[in-house]
C-alpha atoms as a PDB file:
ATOM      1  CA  UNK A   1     -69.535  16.369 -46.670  1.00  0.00           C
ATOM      2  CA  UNK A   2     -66.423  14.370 -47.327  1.00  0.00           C
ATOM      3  CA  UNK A   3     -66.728  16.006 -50.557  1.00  0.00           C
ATOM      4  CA  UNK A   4     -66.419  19.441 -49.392  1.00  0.00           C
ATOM      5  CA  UNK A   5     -64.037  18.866 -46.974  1.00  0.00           C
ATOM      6  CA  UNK A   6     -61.292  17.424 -49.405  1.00  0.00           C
ATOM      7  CA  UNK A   7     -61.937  20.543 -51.496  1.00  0.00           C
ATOM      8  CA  UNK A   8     -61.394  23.034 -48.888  1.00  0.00           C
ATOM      9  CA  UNK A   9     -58.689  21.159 -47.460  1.00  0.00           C
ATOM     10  CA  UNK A  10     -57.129  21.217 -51.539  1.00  0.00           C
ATOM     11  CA  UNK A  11     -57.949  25.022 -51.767  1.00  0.00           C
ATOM     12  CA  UNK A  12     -56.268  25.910 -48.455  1.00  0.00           C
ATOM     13  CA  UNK A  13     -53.203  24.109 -49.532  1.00  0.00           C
ATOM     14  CA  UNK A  14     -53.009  25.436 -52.840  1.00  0.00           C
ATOM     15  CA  UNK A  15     -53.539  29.359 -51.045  1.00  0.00           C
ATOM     16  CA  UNK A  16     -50.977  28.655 -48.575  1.00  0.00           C
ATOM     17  CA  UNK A  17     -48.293  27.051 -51.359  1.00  0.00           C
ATOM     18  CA  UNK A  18     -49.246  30.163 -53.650  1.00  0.00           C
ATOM     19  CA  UNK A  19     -48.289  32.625 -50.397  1.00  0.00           C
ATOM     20  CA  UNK A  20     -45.117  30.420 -49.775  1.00  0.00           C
ATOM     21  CA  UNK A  21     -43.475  30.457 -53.509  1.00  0.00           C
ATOM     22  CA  UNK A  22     -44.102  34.322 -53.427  1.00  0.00           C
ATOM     23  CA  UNK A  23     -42.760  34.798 -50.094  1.00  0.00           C
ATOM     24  CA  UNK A  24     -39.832  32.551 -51.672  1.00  0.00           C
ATOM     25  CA  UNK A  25     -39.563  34.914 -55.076  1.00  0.00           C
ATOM     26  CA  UNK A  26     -39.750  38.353 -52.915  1.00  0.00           C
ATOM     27  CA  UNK A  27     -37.238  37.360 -50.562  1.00  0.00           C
ATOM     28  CA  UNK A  28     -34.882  36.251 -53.465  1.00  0.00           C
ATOM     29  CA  UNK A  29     -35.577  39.578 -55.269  1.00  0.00           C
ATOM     30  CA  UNK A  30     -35.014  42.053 -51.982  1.00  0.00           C
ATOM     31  CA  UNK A  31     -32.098  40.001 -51.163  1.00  0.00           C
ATOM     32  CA  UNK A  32     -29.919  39.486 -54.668  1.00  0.00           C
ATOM     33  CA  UNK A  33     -28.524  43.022 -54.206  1.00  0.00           C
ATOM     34  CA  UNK A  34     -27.007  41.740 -50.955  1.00  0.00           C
ATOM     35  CA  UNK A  35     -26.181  39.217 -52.171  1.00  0.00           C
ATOM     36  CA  UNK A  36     -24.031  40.658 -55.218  1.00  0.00           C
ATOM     37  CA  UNK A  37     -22.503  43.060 -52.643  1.00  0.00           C
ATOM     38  CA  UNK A  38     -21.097  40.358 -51.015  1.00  0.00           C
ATOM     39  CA  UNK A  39     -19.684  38.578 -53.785  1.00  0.00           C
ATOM     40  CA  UNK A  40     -17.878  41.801 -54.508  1.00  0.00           C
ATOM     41  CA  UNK A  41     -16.348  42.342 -50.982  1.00  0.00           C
ATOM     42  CA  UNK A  42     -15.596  39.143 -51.215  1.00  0.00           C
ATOM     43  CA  UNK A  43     -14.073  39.303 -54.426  1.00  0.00           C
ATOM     44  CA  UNK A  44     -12.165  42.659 -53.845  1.00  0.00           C
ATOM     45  CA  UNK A  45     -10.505  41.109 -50.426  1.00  0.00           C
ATOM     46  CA  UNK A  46      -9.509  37.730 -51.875  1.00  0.00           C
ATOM     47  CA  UNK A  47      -7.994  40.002 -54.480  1.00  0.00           C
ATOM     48  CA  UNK A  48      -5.968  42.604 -52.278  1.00  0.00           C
ATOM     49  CA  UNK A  49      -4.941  39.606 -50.007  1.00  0.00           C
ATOM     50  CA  UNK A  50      -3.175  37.775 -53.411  1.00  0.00           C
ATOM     51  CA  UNK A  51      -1.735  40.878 -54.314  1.00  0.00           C
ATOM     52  CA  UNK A  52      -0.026  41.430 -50.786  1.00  0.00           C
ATOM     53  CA  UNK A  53       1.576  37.794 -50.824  1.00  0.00           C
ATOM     54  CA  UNK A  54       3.455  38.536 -54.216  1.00  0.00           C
ATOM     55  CA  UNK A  55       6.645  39.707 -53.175  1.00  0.00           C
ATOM     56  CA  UNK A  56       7.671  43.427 -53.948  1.00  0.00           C
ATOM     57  CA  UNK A  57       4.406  44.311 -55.081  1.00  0.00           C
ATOM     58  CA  UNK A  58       3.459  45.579 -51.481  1.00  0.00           C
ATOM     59  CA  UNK A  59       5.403  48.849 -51.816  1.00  0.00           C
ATOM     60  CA  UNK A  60       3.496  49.477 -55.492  1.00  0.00           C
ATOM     61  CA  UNK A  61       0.260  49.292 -54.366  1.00  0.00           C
ATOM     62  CA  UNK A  62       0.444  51.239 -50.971  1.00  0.00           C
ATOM     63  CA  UNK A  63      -2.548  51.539 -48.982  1.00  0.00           C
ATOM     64  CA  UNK A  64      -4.824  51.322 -51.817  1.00  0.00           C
ATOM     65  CA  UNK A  65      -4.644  47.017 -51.901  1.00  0.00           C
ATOM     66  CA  UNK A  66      -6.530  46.089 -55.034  1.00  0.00           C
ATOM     67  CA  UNK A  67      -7.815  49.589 -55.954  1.00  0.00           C
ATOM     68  CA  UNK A  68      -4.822  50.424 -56.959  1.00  0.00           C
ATOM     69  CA  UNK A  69      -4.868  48.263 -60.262  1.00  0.00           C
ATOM     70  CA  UNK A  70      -5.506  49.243 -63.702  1.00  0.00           C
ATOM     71  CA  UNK A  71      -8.813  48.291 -64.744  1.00  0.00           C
ATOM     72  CA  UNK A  72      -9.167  47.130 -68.644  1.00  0.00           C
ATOM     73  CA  UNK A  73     -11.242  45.404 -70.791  1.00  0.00           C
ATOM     74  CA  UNK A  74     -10.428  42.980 -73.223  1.00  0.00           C
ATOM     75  CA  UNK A  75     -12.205  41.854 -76.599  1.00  0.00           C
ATOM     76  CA  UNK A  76     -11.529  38.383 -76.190  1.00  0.00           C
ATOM     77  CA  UNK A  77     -11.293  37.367 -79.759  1.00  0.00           C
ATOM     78  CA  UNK A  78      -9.060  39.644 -80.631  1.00  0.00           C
ATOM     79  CA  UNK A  79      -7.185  40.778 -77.342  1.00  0.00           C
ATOM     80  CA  UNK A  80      -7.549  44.389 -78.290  1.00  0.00           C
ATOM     81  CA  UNK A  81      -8.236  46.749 -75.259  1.00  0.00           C
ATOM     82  CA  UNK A  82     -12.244  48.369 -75.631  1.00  0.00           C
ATOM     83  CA  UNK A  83     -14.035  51.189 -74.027  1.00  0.00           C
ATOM     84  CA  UNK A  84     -16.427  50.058 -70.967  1.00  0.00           C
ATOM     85  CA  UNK A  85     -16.501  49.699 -67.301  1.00  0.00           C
ATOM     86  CA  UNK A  86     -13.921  47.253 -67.103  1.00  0.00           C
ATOM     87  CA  UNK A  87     -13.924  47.321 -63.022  1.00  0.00           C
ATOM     88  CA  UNK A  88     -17.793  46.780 -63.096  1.00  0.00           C
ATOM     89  CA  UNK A  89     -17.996  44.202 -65.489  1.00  0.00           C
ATOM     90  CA  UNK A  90     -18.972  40.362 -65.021  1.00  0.00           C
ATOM     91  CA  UNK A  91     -17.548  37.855 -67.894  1.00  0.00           C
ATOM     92  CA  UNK A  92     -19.808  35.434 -66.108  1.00  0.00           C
ATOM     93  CA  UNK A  93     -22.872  37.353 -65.782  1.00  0.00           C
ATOM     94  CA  UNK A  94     -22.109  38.655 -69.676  1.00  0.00           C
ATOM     95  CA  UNK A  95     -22.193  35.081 -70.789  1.00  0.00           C
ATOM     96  CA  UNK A  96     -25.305  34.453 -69.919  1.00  0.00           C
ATOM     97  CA  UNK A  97     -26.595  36.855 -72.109  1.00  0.00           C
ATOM     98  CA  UNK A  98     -26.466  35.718 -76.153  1.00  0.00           C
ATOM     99  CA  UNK A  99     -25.960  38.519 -77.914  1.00  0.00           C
ATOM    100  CA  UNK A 100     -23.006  39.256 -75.420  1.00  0.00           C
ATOM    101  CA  UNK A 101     -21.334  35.856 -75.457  1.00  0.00           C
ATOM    102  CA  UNK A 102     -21.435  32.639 -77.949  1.00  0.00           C
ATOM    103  CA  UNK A 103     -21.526  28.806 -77.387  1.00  0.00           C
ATOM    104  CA  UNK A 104     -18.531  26.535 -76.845  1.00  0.00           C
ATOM    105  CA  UNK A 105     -17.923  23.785 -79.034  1.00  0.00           C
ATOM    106  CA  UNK A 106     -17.269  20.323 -76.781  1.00  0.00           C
ATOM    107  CA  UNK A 107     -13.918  20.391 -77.877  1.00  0.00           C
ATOM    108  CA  UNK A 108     -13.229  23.902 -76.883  1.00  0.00           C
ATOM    109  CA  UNK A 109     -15.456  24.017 -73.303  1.00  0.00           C
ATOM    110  CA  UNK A 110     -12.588  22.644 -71.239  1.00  0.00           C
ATOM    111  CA  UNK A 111     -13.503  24.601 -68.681  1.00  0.00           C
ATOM    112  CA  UNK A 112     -17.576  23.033 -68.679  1.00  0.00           C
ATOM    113  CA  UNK A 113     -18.692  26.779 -69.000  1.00  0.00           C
ATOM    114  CA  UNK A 114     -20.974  26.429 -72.097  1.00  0.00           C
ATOM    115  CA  UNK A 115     -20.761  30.020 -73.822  1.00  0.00           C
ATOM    116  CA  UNK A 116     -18.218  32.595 -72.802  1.00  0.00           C
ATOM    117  CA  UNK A 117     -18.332  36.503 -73.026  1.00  0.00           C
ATOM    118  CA  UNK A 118     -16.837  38.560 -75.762  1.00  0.00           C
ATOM    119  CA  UNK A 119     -14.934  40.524 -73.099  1.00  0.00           C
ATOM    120  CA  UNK A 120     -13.515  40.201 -69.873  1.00  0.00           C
ATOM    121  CA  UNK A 121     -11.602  42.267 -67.436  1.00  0.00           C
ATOM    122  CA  UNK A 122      -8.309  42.275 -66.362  1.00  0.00           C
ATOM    123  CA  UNK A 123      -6.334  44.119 -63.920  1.00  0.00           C
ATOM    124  CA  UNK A 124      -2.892  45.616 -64.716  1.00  0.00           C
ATOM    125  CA  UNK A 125       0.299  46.651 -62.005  1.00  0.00           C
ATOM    126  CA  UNK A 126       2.109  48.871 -63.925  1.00  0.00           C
ATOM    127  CA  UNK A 127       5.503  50.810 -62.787  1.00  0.00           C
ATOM    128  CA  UNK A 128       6.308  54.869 -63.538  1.00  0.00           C
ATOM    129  CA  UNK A 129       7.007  53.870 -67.389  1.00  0.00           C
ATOM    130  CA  UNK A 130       4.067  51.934 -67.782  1.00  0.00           C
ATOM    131  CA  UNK A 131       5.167  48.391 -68.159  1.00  0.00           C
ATOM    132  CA  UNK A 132       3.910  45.423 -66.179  1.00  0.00           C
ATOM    133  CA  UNK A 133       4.874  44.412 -63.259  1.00  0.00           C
ATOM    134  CA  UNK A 134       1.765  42.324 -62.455  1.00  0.00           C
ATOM    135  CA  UNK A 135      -1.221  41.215 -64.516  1.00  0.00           C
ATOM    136  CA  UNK A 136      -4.463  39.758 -62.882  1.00  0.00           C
ATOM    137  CA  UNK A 137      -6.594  37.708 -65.149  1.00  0.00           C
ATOM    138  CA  UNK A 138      -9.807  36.712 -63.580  1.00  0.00           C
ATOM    139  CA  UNK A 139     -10.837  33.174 -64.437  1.00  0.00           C
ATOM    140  CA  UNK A 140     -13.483  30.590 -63.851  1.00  0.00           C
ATOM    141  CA  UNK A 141     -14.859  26.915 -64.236  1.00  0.00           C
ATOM    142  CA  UNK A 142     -17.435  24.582 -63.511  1.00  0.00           C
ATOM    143  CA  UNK A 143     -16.766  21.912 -60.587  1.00  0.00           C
ATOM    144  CA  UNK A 144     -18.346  19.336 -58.769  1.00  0.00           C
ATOM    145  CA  UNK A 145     -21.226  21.544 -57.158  1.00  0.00           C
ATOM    146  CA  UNK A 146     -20.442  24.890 -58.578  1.00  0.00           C
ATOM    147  CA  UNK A 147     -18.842  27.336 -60.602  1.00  0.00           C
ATOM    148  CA  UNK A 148     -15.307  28.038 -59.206  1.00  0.00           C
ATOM    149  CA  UNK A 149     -14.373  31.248 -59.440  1.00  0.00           C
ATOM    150  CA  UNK A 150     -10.343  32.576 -58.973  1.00  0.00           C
ATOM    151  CA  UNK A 151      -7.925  35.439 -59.816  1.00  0.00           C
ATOM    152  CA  UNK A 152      -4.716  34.243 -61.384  1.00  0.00           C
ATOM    153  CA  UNK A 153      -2.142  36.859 -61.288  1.00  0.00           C
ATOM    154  CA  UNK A 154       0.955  36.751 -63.622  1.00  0.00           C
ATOM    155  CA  UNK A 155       4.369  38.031 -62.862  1.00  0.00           C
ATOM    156  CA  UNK A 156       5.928  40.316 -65.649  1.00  0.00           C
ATOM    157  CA  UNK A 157       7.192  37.522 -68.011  1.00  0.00           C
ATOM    158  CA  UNK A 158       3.556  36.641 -68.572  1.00  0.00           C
ATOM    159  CA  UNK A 159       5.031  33.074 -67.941  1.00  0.00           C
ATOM    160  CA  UNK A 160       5.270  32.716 -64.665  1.00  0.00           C
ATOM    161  CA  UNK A 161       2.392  32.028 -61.861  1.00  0.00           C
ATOM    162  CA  UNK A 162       2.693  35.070 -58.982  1.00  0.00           C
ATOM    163  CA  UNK A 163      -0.571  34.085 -57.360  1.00  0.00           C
ATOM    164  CA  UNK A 164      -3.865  32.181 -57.630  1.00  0.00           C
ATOM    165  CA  UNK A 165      -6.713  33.067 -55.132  1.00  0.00           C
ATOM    166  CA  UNK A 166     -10.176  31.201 -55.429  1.00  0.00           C
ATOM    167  CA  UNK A 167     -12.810  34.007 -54.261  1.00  0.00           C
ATOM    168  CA  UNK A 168     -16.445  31.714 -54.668  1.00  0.00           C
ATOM    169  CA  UNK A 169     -16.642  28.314 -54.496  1.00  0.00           C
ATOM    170  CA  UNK A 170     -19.338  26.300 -53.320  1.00  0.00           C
ATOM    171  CA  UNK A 171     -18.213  22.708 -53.695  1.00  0.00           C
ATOM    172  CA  UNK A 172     -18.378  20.095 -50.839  1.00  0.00           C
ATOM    173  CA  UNK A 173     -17.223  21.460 -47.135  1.00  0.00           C
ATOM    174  CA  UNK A 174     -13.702  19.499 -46.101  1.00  0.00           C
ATOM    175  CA  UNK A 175     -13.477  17.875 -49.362  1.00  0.00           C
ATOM    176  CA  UNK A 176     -13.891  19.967 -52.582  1.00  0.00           C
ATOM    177  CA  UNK A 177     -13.841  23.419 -50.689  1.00  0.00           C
ATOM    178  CA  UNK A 178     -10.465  22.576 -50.037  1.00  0.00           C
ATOM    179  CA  UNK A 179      -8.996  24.175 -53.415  1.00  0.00           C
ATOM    180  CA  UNK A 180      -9.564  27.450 -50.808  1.00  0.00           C
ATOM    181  CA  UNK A 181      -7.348  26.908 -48.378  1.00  0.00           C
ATOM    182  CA  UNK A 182      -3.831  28.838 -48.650  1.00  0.00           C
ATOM    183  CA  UNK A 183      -1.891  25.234 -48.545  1.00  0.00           C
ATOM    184  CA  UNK A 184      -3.231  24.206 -52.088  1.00  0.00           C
ATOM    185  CA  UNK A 185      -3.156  27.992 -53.347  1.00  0.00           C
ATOM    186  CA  UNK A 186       0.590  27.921 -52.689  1.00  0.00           C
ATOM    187  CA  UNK A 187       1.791  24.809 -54.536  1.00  0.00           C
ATOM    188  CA  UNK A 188       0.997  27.417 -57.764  1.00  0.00           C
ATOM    189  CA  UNK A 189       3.208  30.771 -58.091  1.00  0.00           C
ATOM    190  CA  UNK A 190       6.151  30.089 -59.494  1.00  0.00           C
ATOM    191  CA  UNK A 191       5.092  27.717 -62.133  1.00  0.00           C
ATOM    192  CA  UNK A 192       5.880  28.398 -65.570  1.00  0.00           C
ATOM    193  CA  UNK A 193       2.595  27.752 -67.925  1.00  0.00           C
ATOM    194  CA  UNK A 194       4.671  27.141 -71.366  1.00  0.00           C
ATOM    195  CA  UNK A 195       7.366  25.157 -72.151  1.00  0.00           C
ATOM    196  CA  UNK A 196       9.975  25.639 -74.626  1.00  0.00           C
ATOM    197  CA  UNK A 197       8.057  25.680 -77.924  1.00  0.00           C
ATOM    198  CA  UNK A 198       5.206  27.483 -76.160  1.00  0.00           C
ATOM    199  CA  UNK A 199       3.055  24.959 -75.695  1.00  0.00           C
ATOM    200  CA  UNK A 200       0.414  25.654 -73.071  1.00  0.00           C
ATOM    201  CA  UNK A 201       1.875  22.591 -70.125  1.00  0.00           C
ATOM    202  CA  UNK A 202       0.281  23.631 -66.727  1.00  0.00           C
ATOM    203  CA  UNK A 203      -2.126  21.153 -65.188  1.00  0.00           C
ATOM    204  CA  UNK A 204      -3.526  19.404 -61.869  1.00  0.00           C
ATOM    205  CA  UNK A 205      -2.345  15.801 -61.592  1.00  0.00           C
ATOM    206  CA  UNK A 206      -4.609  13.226 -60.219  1.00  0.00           C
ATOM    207  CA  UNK A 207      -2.325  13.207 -57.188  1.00  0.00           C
ATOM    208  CA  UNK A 208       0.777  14.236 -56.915  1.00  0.00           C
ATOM    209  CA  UNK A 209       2.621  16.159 -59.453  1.00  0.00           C
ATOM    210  CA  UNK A 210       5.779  14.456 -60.685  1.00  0.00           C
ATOM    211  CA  UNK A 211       6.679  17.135 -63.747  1.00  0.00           C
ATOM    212  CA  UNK A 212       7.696  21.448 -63.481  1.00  0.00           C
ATOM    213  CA  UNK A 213       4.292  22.287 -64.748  1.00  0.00           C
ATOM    214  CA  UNK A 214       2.088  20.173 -62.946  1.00  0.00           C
ATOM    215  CA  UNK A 215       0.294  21.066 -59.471  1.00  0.00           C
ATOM    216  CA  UNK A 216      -0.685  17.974 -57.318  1.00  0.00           C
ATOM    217  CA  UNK A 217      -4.317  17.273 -57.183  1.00  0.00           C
ATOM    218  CA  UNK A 218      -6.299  17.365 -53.731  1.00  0.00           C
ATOM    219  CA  UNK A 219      -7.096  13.649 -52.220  1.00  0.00           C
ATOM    220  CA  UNK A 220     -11.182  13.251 -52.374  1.00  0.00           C
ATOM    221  CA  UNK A 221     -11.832  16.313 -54.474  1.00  0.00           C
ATOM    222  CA  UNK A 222     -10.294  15.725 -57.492  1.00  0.00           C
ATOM    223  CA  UNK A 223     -12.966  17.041 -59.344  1.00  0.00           C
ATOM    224  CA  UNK A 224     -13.100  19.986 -57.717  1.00  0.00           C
ATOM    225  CA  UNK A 225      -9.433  20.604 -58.097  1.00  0.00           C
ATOM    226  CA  UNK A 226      -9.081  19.378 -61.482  1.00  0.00           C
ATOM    227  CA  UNK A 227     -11.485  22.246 -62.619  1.00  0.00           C
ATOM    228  CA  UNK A 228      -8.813  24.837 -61.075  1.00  0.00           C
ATOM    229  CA  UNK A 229      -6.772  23.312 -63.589  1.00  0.00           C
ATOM    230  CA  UNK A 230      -8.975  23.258 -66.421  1.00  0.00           C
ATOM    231  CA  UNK A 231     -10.274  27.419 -65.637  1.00  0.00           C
ATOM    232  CA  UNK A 232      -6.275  28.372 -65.822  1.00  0.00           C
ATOM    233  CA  UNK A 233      -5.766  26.145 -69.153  1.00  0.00           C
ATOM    234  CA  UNK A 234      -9.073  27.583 -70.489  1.00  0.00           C
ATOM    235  CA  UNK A 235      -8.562  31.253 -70.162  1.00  0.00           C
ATOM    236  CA  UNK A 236      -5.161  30.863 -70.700  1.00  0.00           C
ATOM    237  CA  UNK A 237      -5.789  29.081 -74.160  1.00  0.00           C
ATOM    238  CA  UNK A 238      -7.187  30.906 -77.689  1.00  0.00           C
ATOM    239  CA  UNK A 239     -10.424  31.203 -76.357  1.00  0.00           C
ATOM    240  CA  UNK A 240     -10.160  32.607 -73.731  1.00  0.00           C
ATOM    241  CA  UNK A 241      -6.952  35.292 -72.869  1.00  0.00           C
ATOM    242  CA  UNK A 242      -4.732  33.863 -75.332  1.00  0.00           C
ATOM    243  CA  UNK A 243      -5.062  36.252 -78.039  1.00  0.00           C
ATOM    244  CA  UNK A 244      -4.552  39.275 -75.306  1.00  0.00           C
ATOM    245  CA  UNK A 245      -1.229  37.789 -74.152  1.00  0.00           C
ATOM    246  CA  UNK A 246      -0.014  37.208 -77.653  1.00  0.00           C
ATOM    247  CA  UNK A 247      -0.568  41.298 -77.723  1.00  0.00           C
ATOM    248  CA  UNK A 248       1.011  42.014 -75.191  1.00  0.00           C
ATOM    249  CA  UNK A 249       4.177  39.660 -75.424  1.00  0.00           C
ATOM    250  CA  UNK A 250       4.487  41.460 -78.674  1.00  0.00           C
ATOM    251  CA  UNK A 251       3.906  45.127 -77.547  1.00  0.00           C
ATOM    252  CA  UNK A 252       0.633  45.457 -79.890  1.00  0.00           C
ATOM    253  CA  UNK A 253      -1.693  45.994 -77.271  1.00  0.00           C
ATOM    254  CA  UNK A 254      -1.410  49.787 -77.654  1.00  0.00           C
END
C-alpha cells in the first residue's frame, strides 16, 4: 500500500508540475507582445523627453516629439547608410541572431555584449538644407543585473554630448537603478568625447570626476554606472559607430 501511495503521490506531482511549466510557457508566449509594446512606448517617450531638454531643438521637432526624426540604418563595419526598416529595427535583438551579428573578441567586448549586429539604427535632426543639427545613436551594455539600454544624442559637431537618456534598465532598485534618474543623466551633455588628437577620452570615474571628459561615478553602483560608460565608449569606438561618424565628419555618408 505504501507502495502505491508514493507512486500516486509521484504521478500527481509530476501532472501538476507538467500543468504548471505550461501554464508558465503560455503565459510567457501570450504576454511577450505586451511586453515588446511596452519596451517601445517606453523607448519612444524616454526618447521624445531627451530630445525636448536639448535646447533649440524644441521648435524643430514641433508636435511630432521623436517621430519627427530621420530614421537610418547603418552597416556598422563600414558606416555606409543601407536599405531596411531602420525605425523597426533591434541591434540587440539582431545580435542574437548569427548570421546577423558576429562574436566580440575579449579585447574588443568593452561593453560585455558578446556579438554585436551588423547594423544599427540611428536617428537624424536635420534642418531645411539637410545638415545635422542632432544625431541620436542608440547604445547599450551589460551591467550588474541587466542589459542597460540608453539613447545618446550628439549635438552637430559630432563631439559634443546633447543628451543621454537610459530607457531599460533593470539593475538593483536605489542603488544601480540610479543611472535613471535625471541628476546622473545631467552631469553628461556638454562633454566633449575626443580630445585634441582624437582620441576617444570620455569615461565614468570611480567617484568623482576630476578631468573635462570624465563623468563622476554613482556611490554603491559603480558597476552599474561604469557600464554607461563603457556602452558610450563601445559604440562610440571602431566597432561599434565609429566608422559611421568618420563618414559623416567627412561628408561621405552620401
Amino acid at each position: 500500500m505504501a507502495e502505491i501511495s508514493t507512486t500516486k503521490t509521484l504521478i500527481v506531482a509530476g501532472l501538476v508540475a507538467f500543468v504548471c511549466a505550461g501554464l508558465v510557457t503560455i503565459s510567457a508566449v501570450v504576454l511577450r507582445p505586451y511586453e515588446l509594446a511596452n519596451i517601445a512606448q517606453e523607448k519612444q517617450a524616454r526618447m521624445t523627453a531627451m530630445l525636448r531638454q536639448v535646447p533649440g531643438l524644441t521648435p524643430l521637432l514641433g508636435d511630432a516629439g521623436a517621430a519627427a526624426l530621420d530614421a537610418r540604418l547603418v552597416h556598422l563595419p563600414t558606416g555606409a547608410y543601407v536599405d531596411g526598416d531602420a525605425a523597426g529595427f533591434d541591434a540587440l535583438v539582431s545580435a542574437r541572431d548569427e548570421t546577423q551579428s558576429r562574436a566580440l573578441s575579449t579585447q574588443e567586448d568593452i561593453g560585455g555584449i558578446g556579438r554585436v549586429a551588423l547594423h544599427a539604427p540611428v536617428f537624424l535632426v536635420l534642418d531645411d538644407a539637410g545638415e545635422i543639427n542632432l544625431l541620436v545613436l542608440p547604445i547599450y551594455a551589460q551591467g550588474y543585473q541587466s542589459t542597460i539600454r540608453a539613447f545618446l544624442a550628439l549635438e552637430a559637431d559630432l563631439n559634443t554630448i546633447a543628451a543621454l537618456s537610459i530607457y531599460a534598465q533593470g539593475e538593483t532598485p536605489g542603488l544601480g537603478a540610479r543611472i535613471q534618474t535625471s541628476e546622473w543623466q545631467n552631469l553628461w551633455p556638454g562633454k566633449s568625447l575626443v580630445d585634441n588628437t582624437g582620441t576617444l577620452q570620455v569615461t565614468v570615474t570611480r567617484g568623482k570626476a576630476t578631468a573635462e571628459h570624465e563623468i563622476d561615478g554613482i556611490t554603491g553602483a559603480t558597476r552599474s554606472s561604469l557600464a554607461v560608460g563603457n556602452a558610450v565608449r563601445f559604440w562610440l569606438g571602431p566597432t561599434g559607430f565609429g566608422p559611421y561618424l568618420d563618414l559623416l565628419k567627412r561628408g561621405e555618408t552620401g
